[in-house]
Protein backbone atom coordinates (compact mmCIF):
# COMPACT_ATOMS: atom_id res chain seq x y z
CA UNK A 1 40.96 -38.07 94.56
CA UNK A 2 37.62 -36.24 93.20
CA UNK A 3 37.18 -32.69 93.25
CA UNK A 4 33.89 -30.95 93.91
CA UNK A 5 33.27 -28.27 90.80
CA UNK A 6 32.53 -25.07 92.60
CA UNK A 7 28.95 -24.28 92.06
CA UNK A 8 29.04 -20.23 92.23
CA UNK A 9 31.62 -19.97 90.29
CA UNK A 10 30.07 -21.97 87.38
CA UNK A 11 26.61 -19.98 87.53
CA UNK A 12 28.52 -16.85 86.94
CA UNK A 13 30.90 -17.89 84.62
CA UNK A 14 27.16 -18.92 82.35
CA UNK A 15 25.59 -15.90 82.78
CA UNK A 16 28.42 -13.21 82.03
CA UNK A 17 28.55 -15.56 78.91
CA UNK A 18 24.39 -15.59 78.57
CA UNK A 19 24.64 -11.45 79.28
CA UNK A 20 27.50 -10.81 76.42
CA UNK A 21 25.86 -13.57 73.61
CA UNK A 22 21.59 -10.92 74.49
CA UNK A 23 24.11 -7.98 73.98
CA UNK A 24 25.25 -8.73 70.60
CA UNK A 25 22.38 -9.62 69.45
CA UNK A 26 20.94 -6.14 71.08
CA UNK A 27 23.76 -4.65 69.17
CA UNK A 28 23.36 -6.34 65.81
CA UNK A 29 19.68 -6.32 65.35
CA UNK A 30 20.35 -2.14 65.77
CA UNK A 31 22.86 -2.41 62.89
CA UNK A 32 20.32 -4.30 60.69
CA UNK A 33 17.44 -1.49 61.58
CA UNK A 34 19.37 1.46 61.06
CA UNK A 35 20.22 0.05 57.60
CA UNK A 36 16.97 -0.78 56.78
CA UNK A 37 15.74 2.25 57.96
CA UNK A 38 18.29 4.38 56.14
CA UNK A 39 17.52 2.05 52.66
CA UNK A 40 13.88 2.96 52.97
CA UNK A 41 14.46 6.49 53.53
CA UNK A 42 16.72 6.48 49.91
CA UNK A 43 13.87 4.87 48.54
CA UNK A 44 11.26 7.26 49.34
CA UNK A 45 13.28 10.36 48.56
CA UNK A 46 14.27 9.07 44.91
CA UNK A 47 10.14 7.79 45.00
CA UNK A 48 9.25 11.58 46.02
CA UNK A 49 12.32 12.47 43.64
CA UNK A 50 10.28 11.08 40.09
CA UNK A 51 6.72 11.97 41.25
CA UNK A 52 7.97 15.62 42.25
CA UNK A 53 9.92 15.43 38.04
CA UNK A 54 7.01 14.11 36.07
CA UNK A 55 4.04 16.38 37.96
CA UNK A 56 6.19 19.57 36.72
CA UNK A 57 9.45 20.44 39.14
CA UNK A 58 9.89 20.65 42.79
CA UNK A 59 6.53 23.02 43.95
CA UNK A 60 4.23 21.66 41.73
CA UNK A 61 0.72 21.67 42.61
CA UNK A 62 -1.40 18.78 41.65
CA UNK A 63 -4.54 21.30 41.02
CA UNK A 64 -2.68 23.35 38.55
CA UNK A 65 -4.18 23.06 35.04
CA UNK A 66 -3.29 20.05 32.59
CA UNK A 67 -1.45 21.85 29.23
CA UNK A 68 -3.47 20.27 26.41
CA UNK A 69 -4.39 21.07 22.75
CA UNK A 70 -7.94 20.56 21.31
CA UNK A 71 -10.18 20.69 18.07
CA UNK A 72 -13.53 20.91 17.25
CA UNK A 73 -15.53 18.20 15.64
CA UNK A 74 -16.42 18.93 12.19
CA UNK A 75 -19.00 17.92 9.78
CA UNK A 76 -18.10 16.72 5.86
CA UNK A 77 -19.07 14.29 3.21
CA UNK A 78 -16.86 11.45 3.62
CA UNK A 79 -16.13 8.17 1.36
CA UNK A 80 -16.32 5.36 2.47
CA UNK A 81 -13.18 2.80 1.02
CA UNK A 82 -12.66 -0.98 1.30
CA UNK A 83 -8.85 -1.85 1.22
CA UNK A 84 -8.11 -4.67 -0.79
CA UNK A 85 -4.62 -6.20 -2.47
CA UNK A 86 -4.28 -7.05 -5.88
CA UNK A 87 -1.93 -7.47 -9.16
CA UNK A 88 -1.76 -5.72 -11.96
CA UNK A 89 -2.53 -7.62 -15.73
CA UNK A 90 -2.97 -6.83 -19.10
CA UNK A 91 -6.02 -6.47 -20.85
CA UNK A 92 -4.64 -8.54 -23.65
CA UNK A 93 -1.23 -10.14 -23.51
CA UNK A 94 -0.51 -11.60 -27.35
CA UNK A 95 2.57 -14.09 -28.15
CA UNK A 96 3.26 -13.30 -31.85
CA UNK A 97 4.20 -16.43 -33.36
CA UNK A 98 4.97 -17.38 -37.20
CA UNK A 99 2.02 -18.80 -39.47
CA UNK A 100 4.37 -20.15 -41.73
CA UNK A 101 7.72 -21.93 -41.26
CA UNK A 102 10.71 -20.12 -43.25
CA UNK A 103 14.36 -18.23 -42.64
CA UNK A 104 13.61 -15.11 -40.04
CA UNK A 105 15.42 -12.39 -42.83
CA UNK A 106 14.15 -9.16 -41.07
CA UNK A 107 13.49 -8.07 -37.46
CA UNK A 108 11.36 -4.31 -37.54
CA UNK A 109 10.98 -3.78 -34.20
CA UNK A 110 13.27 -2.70 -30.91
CA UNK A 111 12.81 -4.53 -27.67
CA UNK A 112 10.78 -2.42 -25.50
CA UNK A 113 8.89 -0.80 -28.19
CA UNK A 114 5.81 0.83 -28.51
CA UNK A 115 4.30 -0.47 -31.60
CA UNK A 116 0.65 -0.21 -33.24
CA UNK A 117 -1.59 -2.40 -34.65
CA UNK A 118 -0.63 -3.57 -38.40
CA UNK A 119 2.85 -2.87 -38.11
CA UNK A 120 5.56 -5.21 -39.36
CA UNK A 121 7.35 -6.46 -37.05
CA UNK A 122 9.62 -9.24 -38.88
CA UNK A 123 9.94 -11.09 -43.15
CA UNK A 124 9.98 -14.06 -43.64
CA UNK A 125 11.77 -15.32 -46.69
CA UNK A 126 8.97 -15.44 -49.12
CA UNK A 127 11.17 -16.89 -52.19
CA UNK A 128 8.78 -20.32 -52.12
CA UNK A 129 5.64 -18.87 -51.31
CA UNK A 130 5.65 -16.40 -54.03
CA UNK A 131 6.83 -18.88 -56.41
CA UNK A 132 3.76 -20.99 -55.12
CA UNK A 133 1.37 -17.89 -55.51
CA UNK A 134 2.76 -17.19 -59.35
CA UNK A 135 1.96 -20.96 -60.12
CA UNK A 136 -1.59 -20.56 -59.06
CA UNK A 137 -2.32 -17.60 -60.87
CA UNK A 138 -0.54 -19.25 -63.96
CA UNK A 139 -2.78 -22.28 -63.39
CA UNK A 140 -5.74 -19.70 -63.37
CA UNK A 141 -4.96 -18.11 -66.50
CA UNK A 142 -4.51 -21.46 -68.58
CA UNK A 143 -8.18 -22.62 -67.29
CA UNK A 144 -9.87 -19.39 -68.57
CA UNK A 145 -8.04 -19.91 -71.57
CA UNK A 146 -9.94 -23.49 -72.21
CA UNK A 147 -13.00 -21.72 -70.67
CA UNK A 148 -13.50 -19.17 -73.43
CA UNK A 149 -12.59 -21.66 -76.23
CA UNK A 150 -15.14 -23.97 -74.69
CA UNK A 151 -17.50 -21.15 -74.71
CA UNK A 152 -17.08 -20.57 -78.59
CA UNK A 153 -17.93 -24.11 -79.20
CA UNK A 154 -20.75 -23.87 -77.01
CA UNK A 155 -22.32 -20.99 -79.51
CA UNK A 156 -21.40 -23.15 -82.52
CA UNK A 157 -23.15 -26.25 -81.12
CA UNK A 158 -26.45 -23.99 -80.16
CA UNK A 159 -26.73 -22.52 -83.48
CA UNK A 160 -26.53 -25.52 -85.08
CA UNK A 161 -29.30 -27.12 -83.26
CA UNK A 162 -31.79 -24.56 -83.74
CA UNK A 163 -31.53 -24.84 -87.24
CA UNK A 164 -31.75 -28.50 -87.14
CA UNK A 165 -28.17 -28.82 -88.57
CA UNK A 166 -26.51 -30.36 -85.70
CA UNK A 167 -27.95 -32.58 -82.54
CA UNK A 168 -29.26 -31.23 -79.40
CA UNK A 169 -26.84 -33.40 -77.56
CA UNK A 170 -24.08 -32.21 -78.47
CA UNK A 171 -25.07 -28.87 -77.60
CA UNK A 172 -26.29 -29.82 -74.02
CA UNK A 173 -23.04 -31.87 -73.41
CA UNK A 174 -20.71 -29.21 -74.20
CA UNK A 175 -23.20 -26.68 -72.25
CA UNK A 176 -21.75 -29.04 -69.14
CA UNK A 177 -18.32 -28.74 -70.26
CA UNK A 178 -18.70 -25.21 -69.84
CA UNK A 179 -20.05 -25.17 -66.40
CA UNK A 180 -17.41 -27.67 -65.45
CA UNK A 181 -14.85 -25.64 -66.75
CA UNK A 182 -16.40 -22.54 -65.27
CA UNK A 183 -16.00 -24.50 -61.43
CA UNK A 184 -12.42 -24.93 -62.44
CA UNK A 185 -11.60 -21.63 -62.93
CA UNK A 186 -12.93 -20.58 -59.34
CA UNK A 187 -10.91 -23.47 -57.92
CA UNK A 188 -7.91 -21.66 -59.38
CA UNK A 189 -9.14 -18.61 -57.90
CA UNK A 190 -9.40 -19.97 -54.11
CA UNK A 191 -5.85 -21.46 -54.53
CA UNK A 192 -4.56 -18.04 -55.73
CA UNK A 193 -6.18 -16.67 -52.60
CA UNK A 194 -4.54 -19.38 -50.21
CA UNK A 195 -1.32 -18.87 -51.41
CA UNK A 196 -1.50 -14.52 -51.25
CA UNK A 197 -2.27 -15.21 -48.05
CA UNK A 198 0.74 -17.83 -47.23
CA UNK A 199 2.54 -15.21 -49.01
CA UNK A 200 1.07 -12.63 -46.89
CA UNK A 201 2.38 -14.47 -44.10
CA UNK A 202 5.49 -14.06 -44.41
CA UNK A 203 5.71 -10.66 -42.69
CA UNK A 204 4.64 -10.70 -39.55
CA UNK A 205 2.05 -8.14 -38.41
CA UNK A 206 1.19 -6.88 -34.91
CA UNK A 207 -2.26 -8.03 -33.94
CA UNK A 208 -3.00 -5.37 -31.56
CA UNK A 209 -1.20 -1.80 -29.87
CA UNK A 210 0.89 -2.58 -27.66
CA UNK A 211 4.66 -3.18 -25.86
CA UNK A 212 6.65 -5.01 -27.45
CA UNK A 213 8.94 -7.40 -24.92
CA UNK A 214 12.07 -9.19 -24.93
CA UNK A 215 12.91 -10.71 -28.60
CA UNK A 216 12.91 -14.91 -28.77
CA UNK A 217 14.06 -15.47 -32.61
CA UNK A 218 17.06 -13.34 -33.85
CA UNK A 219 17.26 -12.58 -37.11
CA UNK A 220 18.66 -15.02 -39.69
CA UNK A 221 17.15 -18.44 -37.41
CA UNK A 222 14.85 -20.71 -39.11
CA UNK A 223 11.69 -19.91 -37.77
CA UNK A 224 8.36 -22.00 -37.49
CA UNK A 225 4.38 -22.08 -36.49
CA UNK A 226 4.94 -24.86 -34.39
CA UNK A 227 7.35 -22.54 -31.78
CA UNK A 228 5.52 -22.25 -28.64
CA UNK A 229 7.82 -18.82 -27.49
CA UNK A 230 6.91 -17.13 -31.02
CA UNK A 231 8.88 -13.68 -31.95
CA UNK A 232 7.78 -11.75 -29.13
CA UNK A 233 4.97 -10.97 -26.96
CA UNK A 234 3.11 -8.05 -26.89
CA UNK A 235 1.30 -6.14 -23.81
CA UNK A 236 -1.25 -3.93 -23.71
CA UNK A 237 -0.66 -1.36 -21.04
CA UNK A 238 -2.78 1.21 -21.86
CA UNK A 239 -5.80 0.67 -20.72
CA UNK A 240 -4.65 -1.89 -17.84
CA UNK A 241 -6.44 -3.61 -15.42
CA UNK A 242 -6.25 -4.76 -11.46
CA UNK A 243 -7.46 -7.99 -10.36
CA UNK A 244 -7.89 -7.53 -6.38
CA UNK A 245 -9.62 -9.24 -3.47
CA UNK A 246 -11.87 -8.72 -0.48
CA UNK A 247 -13.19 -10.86 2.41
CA UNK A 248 -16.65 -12.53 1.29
CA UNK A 249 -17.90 -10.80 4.06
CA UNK A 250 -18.47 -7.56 2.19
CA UNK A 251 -20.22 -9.00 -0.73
CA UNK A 252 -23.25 -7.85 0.14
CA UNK A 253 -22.42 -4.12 0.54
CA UNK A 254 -20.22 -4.20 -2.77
CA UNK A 255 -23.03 -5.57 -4.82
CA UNK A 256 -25.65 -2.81 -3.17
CA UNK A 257 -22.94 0.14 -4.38
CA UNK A 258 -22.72 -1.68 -7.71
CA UNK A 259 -25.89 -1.91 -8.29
CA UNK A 260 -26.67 2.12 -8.05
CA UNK A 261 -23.66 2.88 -10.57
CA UNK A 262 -19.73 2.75 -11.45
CA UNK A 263 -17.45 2.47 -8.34
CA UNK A 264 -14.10 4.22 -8.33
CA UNK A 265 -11.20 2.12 -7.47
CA UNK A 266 -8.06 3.93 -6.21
CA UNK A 267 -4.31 2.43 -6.67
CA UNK A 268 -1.59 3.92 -4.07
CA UNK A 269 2.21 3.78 -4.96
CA UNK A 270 4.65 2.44 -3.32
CA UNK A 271 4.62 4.67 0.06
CA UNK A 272 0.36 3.14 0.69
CA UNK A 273 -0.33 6.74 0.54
CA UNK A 274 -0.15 8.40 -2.59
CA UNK A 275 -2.71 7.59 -5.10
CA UNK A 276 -1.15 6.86 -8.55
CA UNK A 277 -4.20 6.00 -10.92
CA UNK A 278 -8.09 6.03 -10.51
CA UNK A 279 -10.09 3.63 -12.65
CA UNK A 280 -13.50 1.79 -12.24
CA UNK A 281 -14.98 -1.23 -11.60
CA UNK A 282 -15.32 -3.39 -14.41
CA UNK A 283 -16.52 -7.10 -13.02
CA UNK A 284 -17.35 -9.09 -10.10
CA UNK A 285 -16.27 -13.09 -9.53
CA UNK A 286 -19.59 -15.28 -9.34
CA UNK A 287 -18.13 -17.20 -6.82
CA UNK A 288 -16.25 -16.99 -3.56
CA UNK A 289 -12.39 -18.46 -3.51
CA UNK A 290 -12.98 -21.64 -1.28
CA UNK A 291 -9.52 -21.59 0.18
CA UNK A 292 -9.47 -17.89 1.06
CA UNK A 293 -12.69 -17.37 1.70
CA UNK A 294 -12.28 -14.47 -0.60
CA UNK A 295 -14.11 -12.64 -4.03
CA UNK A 296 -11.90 -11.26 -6.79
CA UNK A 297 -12.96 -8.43 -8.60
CA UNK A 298 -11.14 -6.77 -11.57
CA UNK A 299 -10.65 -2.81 -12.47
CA UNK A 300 -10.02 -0.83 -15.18
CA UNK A 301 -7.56 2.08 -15.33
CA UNK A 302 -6.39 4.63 -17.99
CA UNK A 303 -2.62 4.33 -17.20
CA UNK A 304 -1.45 7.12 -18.75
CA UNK A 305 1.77 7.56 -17.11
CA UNK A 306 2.48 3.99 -17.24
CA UNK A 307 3.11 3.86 -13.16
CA UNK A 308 0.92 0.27 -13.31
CA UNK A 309 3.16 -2.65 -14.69
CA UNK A 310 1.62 -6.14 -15.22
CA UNK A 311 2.44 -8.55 -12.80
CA UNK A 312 2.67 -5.36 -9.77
CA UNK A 313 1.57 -6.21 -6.72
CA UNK A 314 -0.30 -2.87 -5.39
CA UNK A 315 -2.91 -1.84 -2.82
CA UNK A 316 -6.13 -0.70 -4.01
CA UNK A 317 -9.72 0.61 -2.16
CA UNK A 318 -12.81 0.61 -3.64
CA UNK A 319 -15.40 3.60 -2.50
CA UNK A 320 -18.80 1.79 -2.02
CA UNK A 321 -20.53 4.70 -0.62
CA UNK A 322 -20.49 8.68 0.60
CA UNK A 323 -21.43 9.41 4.06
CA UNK A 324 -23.00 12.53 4.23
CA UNK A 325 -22.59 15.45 6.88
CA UNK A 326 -20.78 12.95 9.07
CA UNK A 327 -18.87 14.65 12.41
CA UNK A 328 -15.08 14.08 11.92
CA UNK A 329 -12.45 14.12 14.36
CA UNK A 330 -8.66 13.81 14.69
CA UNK A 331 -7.87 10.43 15.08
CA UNK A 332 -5.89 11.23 18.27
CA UNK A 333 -8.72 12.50 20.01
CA UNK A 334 -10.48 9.21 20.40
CA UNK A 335 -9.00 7.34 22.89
CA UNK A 336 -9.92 3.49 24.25
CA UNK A 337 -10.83 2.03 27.88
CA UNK A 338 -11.91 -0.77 29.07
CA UNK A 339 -15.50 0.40 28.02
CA UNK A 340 -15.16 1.02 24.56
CA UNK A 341 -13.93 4.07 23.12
CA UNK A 342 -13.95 7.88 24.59
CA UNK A 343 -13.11 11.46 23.84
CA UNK A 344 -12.36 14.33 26.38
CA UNK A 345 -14.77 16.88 26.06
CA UNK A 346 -13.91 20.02 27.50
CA UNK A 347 -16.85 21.72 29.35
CA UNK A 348 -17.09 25.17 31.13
CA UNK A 349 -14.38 26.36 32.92
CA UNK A 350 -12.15 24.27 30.90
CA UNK A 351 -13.06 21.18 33.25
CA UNK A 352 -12.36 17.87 30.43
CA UNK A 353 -15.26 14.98 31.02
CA UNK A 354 -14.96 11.44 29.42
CA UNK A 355 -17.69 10.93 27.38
CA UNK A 356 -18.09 7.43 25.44
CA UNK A 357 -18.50 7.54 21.58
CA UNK A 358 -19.17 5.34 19.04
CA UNK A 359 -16.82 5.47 15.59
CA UNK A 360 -17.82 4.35 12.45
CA UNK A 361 -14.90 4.14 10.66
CA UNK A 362 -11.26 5.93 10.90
CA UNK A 363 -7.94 6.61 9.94
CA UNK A 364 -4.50 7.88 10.28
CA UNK A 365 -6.43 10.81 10.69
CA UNK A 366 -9.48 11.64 11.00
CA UNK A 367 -12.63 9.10 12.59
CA UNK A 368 -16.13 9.20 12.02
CA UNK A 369 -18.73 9.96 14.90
CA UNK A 370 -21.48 8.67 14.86
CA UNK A 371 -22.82 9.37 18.18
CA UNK A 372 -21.43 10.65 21.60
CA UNK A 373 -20.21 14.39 20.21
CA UNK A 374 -22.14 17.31 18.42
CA UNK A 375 -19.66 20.15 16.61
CA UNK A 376 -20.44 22.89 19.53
CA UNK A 377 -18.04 20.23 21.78
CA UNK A 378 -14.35 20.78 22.21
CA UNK A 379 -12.29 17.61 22.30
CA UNK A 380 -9.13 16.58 23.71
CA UNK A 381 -6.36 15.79 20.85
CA UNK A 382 -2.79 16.17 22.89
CA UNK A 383 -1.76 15.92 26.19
CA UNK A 384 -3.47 12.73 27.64
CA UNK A 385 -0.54 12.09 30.11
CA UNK A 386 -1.57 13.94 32.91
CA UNK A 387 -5.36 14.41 32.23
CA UNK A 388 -8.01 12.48 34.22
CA UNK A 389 -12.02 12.75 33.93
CA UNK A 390 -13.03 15.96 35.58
CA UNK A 391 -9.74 17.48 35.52
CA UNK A 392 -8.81 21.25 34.50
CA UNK A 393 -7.17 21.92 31.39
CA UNK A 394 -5.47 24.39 30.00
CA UNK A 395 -5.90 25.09 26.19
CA UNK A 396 -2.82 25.54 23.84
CA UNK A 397 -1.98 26.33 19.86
CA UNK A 398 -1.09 24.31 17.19
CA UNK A 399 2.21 26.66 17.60
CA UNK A 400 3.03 24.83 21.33
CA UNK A 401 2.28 21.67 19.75
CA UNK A 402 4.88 19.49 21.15
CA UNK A 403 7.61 18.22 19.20
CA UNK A 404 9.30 15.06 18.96
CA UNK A 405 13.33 14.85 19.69
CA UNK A 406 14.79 12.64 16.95
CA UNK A 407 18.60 13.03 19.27
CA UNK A 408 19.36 14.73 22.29
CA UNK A 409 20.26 18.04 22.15
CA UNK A 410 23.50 19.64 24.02
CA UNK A 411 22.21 21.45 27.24
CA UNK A 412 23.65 24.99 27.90
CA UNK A 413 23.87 26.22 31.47
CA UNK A 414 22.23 29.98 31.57
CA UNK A 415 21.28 32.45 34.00
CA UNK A 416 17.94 32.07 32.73
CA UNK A 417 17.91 28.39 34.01
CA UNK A 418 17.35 28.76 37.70
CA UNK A 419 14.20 31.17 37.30
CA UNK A 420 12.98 31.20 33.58
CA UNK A 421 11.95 34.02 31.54
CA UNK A 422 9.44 36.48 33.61
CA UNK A 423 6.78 35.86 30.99
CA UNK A 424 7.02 32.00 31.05
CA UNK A 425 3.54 30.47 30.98
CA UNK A 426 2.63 28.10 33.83
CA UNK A 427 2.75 24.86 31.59
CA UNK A 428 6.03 25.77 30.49
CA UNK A 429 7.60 26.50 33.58
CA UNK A 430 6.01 23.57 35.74
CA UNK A 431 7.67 21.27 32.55
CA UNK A 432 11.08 22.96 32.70
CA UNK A 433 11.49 23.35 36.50
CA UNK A 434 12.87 19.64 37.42
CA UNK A 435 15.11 20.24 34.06
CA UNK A 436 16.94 23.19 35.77
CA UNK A 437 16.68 21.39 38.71
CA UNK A 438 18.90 18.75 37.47
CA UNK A 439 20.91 21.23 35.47
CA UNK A 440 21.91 22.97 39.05
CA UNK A 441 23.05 19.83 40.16
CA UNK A 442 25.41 18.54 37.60
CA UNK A 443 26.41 22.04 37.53
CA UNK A 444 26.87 22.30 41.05
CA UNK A 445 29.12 18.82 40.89
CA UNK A 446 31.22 20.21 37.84
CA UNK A 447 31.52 23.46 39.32
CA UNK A 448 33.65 22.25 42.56
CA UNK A 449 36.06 20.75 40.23
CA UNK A 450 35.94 22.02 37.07
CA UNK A 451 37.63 26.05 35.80
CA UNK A 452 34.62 28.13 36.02
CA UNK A 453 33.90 31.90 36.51
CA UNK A 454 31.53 31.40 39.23
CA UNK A 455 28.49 32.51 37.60
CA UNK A 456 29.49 31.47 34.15
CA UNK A 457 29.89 27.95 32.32
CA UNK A 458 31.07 24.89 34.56
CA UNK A 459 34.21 23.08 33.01
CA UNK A 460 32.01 20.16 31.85
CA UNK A 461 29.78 20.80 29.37
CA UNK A 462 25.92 19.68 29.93
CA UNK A 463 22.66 18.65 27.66
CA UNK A 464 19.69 20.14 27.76
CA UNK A 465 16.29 20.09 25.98
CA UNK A 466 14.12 21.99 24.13
């Protein structure tokens, strides 16, 4: 037997289940919206939060005056460098080697030495080469000897044959005797000089003023001509020279300087600041470096505290010309866009205008206008932050200069911090106020649950900053 569904019933039963399915949803999409309503409203209060911090503290006005500091543009004489890089090397750089070979029986010299030209600076045994020199000049004597006999007979033969006594010949043949002997005798002489010199060699002299370096031979070795390391090598340091390079591109201009006179080259230290020596410019390269597109030039300088070492790599600059009555500014007051390069020039009623300018050269310092500012402007050098073209300024001292924290400081909680000094200046207190700001609400916090006096020093200690 079939049974007949009951059609009311089933059309209610459906929409009491339609009518609770629209209600959650009712109930869940309000959820979702009061959540997302609630997140945006914590993000626009911690939004409002930074803004209302960085413009200056809770009741900061956007119209109040920008705290800056400024200089005026100034005119001077200023040089004009090229940087280059370069190594330091000797003038002359001798290796003192042995002329003759023999037993190394003396060593004059200390490593490290200054020594002058002539000095001795080792002996050679000279026991053969004197014995060599005595046997020339023996050799010497015995010629002259025969030489003056042979002269005697030549007197004998002459007088002989002008009285008709003797022959002619005889008289001319021993004149050649003579004159052969006579050649002899110089011969001797030339080997007596060869050998006072190979005896001379034996000591070893210094060829030039110098530093002596590391010794090769020690004393007592056999030591020979042939050695390619020699005895020891000797620098000159004083004068010294720099061989340095720069880019083929500024050939032109260093040839033009070079042309009107010396150019000064300047060698910094160690720290690229400091210079250290100042010498000239003794040569140019007559041809450009193919693989580095380069030019090598070389400099002399005095060295008198011996601060340049050969071998040294150092920086050097080379002054190619003066620019006269040129406007200088701080380097910080030019500033770069998407134009090109600006400066803030502050205009009556302290109101700072962008105004473009061209620089001709600069550096950690000071740049070089050469158009765009005149030295009646004022320009912008600190406080860029919060400054905009056509915005009012307010001008500081070099003693408000801000200072940079190198650590955090620990932040006291003082009466002074919820209202500042009376005489505070506007700057100041629009930069401290979110400070105290936060520094009443971690103080607040710590003082529910920390041991305080009430209008004393929270239990927790807090950081503040200058």
């Amino acid at each position: 037997m079939l049974f007949k569904p009951d059609t009311n019933e089933d059309t209610k039963t459906v929409g009491k289940r339609v009518a609770r399915g629209i209600g959650r949803r009712i109930v869940s999409l309000s959820v979702t919206l009061l959540i997302l309503v609630g997140l945006g409203y914590l993000g626009w209060n911690a939004f409002q939060q930074k803004a209302t911090t960085t413009r200056g503290g809770p009741g900061a006005r956007p119209d109040l005056p920008v705290p800056v500091l400024a200089a005026v543009p100034r005119t001077q004489d200023v040089p004009v460098y090229l940087d280059g890089v370069g190594s330091v090397r000797a003038l002359n750089n001798v290796v003192v080697r042995a002329q003759v070979d023999g037993k190394l029986v003396k060593v004059n010299f200390t490593e490290g030495q200054d020594v002058k030209q002539g000095d001795v600076l080792g002996e050679i045994d000279p026991v053969i080469y004197q014995a060599q020199y005595d046997q020339a000049v023996a050799k010497k004597a015995q010629d002259e000897a025969l030489l003056a006999n042979q002269k005697l007979d030549l007197a004998r033969y002459q007088q002989l044959a002008a009285s008709n006594a003797g022959s002619k010949q005889q008289a001319d043949t021993q004149r050649a005797v003579v004159a052969q002997q006579e050649a002899l005798v110089k011969a001797d002489q030339a080997a007596i000089d060869n050998t006072q010199a190979t005896l001379g060699y034996t000591k070893i002299i210094a060829p030039l003023s110098g530093r002596a370096g590391l010794r090769q031979v020690d004393q007592g070795n056999i030591i020979r001509s042939s050695d390619a390391t020699g005895l020891v090598i000797i620098t000159q340091l004083q004068p010294i020279a720099v061989q340095f390079s720069l880019p083929q591109q500024q050939i032109v201009r260093v040839n033009a300087a070079a042309g009107k006179g010396a150019l000064a080259v300047d060698v910094f230290g160690n720290d690229g600041v400091t210079v250290i020596d100042t010498g000239t410019l003794k040569g140019i390269d007559n041809q450009v470096d193919p693989t580095t597109g380069t030019l090598k030039l070389k400099a002399e300088f005095p060295n008198s505290k011996f601060q340049l070492w050969p071998g040294q790599f150092v920086n050097v600059r080379l002054k190619v010309e003066t620019l006269d009555k040129a406007i200088v500014v701080p380097t910080s007051a030019v500033q770069r866009g998407p134009a090109g390069t600006f400066s803030y020039v502050i205009g009556p009623g302290d109101i700072a205008t962008a105004k473009p300018v061209v620089v001709t050269q600069q550096n950690e310092n000071d740049a070089v206008i050469a158009s765009g500012l005149t030295t009646s402007d004022r320009v912008v050098t600190t406080g860029f932050a919060n400054l905009s073209d056509g915005a009012k300024v307010l001008i500081g001292t070099d003693d408000r200069a801000p200072t940079a924290d190198l650590a955090p400081r620990k932040r006291s909680r003082t009466p002074d911090a919820r209202g500042g000094p009376a005489n505070m200046p506007a700057a100041d207190a629009q930069g401290k106020d979110g400070e105290r700001r936060g520094q009443r609400g971690e103080g607040d916090r710590k003082g529910q649950t920390g041991s305080g006096d009430g209008g004393g020093r929270p239990g927790g200690a807090a950081k503040s900053q200058p």
